[in-house]
C-alpha atoms as a PDB file:
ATOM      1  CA  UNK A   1     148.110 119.345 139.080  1.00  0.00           C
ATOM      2  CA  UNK A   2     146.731 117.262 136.534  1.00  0.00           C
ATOM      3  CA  UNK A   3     145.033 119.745 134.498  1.00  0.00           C
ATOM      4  CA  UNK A   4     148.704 121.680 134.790  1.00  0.00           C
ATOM      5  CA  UNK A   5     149.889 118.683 133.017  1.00  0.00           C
ATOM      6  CA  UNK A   6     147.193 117.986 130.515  1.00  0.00           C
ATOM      7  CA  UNK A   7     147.648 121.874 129.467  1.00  0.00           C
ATOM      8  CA  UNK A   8     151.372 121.855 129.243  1.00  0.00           C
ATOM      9  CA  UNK A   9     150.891 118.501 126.870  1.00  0.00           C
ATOM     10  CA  UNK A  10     148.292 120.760 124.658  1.00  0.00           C
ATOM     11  CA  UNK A  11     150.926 123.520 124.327  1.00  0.00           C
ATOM     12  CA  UNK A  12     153.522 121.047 123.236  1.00  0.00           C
ATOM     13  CA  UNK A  13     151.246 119.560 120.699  1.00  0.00           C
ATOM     14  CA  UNK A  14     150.461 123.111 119.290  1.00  0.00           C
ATOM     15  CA  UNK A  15     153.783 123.898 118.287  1.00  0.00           C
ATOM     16  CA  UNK A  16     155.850 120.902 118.081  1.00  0.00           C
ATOM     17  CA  UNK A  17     156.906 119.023 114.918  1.00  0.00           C
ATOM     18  CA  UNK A  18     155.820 115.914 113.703  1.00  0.00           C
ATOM     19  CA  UNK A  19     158.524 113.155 113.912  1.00  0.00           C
ATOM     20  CA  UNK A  20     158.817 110.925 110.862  1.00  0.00           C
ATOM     21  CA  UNK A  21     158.467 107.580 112.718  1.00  0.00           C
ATOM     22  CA  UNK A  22     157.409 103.216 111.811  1.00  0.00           C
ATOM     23  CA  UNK A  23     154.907 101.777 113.798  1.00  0.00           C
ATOM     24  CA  UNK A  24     156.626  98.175 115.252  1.00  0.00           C
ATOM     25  CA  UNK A  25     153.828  96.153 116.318  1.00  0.00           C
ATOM     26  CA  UNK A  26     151.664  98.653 118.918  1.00  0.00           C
ATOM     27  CA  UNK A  27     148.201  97.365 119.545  1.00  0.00           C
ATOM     28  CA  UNK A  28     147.063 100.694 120.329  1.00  0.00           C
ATOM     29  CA  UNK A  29     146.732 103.192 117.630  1.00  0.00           C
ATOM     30  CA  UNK A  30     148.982 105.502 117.132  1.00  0.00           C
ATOM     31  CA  UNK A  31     147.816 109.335 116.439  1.00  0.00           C
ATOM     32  CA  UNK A  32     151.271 111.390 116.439  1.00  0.00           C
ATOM     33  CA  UNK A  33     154.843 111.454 117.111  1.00  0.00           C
ATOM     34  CA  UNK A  34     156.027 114.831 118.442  1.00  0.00           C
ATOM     35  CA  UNK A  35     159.060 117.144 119.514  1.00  0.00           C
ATOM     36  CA  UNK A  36     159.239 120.617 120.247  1.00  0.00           C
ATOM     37  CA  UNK A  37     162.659 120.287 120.735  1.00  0.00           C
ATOM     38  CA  UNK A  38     163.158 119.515 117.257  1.00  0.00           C
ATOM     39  CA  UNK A  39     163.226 121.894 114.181  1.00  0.00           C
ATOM     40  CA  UNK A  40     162.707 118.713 111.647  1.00  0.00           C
ATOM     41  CA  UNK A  41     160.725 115.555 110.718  1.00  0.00           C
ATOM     42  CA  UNK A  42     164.557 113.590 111.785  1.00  0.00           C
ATOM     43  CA  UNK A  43     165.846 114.964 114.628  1.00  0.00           C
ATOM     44  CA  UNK A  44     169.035 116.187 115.135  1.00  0.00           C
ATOM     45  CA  UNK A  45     170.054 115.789 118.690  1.00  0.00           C
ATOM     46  CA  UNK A  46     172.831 117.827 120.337  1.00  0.00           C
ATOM     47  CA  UNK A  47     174.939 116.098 122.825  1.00  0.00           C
ATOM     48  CA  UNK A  48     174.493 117.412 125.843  1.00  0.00           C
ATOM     49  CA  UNK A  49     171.099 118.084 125.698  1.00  0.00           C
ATOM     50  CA  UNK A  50     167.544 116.730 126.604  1.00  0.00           C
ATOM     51  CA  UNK A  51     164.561 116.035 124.266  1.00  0.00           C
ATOM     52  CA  UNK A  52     161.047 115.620 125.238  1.00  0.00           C
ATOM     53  CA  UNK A  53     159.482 113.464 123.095  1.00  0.00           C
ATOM     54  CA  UNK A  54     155.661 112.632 122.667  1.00  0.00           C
ATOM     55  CA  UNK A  55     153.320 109.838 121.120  1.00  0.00           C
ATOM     56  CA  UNK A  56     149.869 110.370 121.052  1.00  0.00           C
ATOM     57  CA  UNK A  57     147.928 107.006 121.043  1.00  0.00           C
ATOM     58  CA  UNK A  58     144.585 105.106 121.557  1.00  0.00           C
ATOM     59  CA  UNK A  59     144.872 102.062 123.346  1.00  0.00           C
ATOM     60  CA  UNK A  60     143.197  99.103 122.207  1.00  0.00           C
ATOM     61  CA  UNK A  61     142.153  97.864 125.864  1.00  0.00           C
ATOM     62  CA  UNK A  62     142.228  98.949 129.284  1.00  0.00           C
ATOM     63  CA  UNK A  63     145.558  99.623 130.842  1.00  0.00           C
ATOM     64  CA  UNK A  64     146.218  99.399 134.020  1.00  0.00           C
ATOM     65  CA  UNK A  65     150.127  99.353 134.967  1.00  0.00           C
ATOM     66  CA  UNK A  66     152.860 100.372 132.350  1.00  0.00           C
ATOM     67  CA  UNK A  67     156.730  99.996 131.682  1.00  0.00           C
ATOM     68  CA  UNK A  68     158.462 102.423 129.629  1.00  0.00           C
ATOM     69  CA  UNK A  69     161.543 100.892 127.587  1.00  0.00           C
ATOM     70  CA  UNK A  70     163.891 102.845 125.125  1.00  0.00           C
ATOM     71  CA  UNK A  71     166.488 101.397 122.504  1.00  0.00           C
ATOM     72  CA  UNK A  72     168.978 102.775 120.084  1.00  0.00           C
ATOM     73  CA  UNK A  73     168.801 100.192 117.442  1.00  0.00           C
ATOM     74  CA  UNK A  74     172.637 100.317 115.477  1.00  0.00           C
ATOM     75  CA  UNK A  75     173.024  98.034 112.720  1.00  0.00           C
ATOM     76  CA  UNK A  76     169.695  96.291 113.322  1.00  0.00           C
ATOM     77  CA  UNK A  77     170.856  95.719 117.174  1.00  0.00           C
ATOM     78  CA  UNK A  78     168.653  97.063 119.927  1.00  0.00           C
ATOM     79  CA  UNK A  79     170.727  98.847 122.725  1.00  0.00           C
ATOM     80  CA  UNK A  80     168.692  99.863 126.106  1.00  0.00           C
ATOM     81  CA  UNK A  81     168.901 102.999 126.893  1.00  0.00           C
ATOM     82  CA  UNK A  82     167.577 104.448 130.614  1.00  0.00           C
ATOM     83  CA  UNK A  83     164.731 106.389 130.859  1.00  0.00           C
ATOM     84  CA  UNK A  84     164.088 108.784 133.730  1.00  0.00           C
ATOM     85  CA  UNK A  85     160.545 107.523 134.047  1.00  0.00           C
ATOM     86  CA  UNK A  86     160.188 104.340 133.819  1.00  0.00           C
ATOM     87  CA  UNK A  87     156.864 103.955 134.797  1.00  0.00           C
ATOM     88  CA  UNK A  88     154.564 103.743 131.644  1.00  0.00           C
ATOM     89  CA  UNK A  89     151.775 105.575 133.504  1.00  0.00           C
ATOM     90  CA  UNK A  90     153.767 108.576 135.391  1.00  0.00           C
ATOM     91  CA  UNK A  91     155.336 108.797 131.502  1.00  0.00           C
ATOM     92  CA  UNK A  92     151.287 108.925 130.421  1.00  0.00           C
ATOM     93  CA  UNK A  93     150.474 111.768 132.841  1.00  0.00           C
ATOM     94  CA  UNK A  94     149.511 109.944 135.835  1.00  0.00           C
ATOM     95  CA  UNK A  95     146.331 108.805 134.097  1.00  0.00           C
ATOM     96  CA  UNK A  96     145.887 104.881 135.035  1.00  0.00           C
ATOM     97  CA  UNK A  97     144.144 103.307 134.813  1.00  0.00           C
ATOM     98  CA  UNK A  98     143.943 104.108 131.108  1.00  0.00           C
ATOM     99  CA  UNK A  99     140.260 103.685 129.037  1.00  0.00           C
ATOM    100  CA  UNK A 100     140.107 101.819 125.757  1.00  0.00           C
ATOM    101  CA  UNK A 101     140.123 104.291 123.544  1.00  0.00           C
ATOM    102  CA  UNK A 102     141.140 107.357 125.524  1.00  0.00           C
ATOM    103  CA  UNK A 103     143.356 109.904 124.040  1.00  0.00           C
ATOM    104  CA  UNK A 104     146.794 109.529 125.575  1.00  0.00           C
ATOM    105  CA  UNK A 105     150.028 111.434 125.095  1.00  0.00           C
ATOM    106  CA  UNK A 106     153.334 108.828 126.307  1.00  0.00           C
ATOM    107  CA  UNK A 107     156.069 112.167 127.082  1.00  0.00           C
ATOM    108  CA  UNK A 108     159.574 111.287 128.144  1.00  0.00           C
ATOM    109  CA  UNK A 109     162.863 113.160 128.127  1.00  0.00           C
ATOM    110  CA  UNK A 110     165.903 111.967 126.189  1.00  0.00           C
ATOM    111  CA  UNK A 111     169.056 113.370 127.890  1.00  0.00           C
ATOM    112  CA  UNK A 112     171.944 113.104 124.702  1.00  0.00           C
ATOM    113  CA  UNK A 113     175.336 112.568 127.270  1.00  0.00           C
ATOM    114  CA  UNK A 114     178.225 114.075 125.524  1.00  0.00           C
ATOM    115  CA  UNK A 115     179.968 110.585 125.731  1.00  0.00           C
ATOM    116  CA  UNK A 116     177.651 109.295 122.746  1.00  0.00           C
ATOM    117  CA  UNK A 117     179.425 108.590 119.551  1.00  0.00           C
ATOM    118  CA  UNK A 118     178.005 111.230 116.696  1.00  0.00           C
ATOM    119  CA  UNK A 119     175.716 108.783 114.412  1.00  0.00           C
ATOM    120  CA  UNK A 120     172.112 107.896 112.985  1.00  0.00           C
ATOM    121  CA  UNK A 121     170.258 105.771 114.394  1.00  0.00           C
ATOM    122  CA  UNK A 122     166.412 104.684 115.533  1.00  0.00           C
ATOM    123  CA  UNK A 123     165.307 104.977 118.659  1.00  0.00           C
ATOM    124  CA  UNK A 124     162.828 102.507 119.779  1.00  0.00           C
ATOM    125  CA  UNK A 125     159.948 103.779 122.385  1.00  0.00           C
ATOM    126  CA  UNK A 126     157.581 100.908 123.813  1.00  0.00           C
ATOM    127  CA  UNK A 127     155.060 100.566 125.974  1.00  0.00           C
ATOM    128  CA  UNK A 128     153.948  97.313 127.484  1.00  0.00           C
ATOM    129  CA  UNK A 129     151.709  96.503 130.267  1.00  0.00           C
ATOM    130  CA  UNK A 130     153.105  94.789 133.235  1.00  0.00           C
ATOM    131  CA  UNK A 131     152.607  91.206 133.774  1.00  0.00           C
ATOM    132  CA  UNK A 132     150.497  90.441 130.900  1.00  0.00           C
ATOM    133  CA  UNK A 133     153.734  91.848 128.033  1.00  0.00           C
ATOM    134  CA  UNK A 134     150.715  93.491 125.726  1.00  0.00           C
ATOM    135  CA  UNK A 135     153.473  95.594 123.733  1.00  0.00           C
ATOM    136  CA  UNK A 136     150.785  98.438 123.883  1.00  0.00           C
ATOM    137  CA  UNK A 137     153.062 101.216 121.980  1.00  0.00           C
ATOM    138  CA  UNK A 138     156.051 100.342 120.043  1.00  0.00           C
ATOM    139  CA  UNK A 139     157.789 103.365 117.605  1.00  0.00           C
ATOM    140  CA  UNK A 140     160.844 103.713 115.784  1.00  0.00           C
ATOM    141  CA  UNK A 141     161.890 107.057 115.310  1.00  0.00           C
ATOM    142  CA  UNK A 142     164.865 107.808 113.330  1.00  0.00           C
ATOM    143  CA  UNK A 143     167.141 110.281 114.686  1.00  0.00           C
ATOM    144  CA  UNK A 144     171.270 112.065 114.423  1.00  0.00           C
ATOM    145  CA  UNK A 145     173.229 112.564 117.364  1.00  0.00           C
ATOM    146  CA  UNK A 146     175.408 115.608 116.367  1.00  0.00           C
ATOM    147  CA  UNK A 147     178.371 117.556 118.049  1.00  0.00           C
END
């Protein structure tokens, strides 16, 4: 099952488009920020519909238990929004504990409800271990919910 996932993550990366995006304080390095739900470098999402989206990173330590978090940041506030995984490492592939270093794609899918108000905004992605608040990944991509 795992290397089902790993090739399914390798397809993805193949044809997906780069995500303009701001690094917000990850101790890990970032390597990519990827859609291939989305036809440009902002992304335009459709209410309605789901998004996967995907960071590639190298943590900067071992990592052993994640939490996934998401905000819409409006007018410099953060808003949480749910995330179907919240578990960093089912988010990660299943693949904790993590190696220092390790190449690591973060996938999760956005669902866009129809109730949203059409607007730009940035979406905030973390990653922080549990118990010891290491904000491991931390990404601001800017997107448009559209009609």
């Amino acid at each position: 099952m795992r290397v089902a996932g790993v090739f399914v993550v390798l397809v993805a990366m193949a044809t997906a488009v780069d995500l303009s995006h701001k690094d917000c304080g990850s101790s890990a390095t970032v390597t990519k920020v990827f859609s291939d739900d989305c036809a440009d470098a902002v992304c335009k999402l459709k209410k309605g519909n789901t998004y996967q989206i995907n960071i590639s990173f190298k943590p900067a330590s071992d990592l052993k238990e994640l939490k996934a978090s998401l905000a819409g940041v409006i007018a410099g506030i953060p808003i949480p929004f749910p995330l179907p995984v919240s578990d960093g490492c089912v988010a990660c592939g299943d693949t904790c504990p993590i190696a220092s270093g390790a190449d690591v794609t973060f996938s999760e899918a956005l669902k866009v409800e129809p109730s949203y108000p059409a607007l730009r905004l940035v979406s905030r992605w973390k990653l922080q271990t549990v118990g010891e608040d290491d904000q491991v990944l931390c990404v601001e991509i800017p997107v448009a919910i559209i009609s």
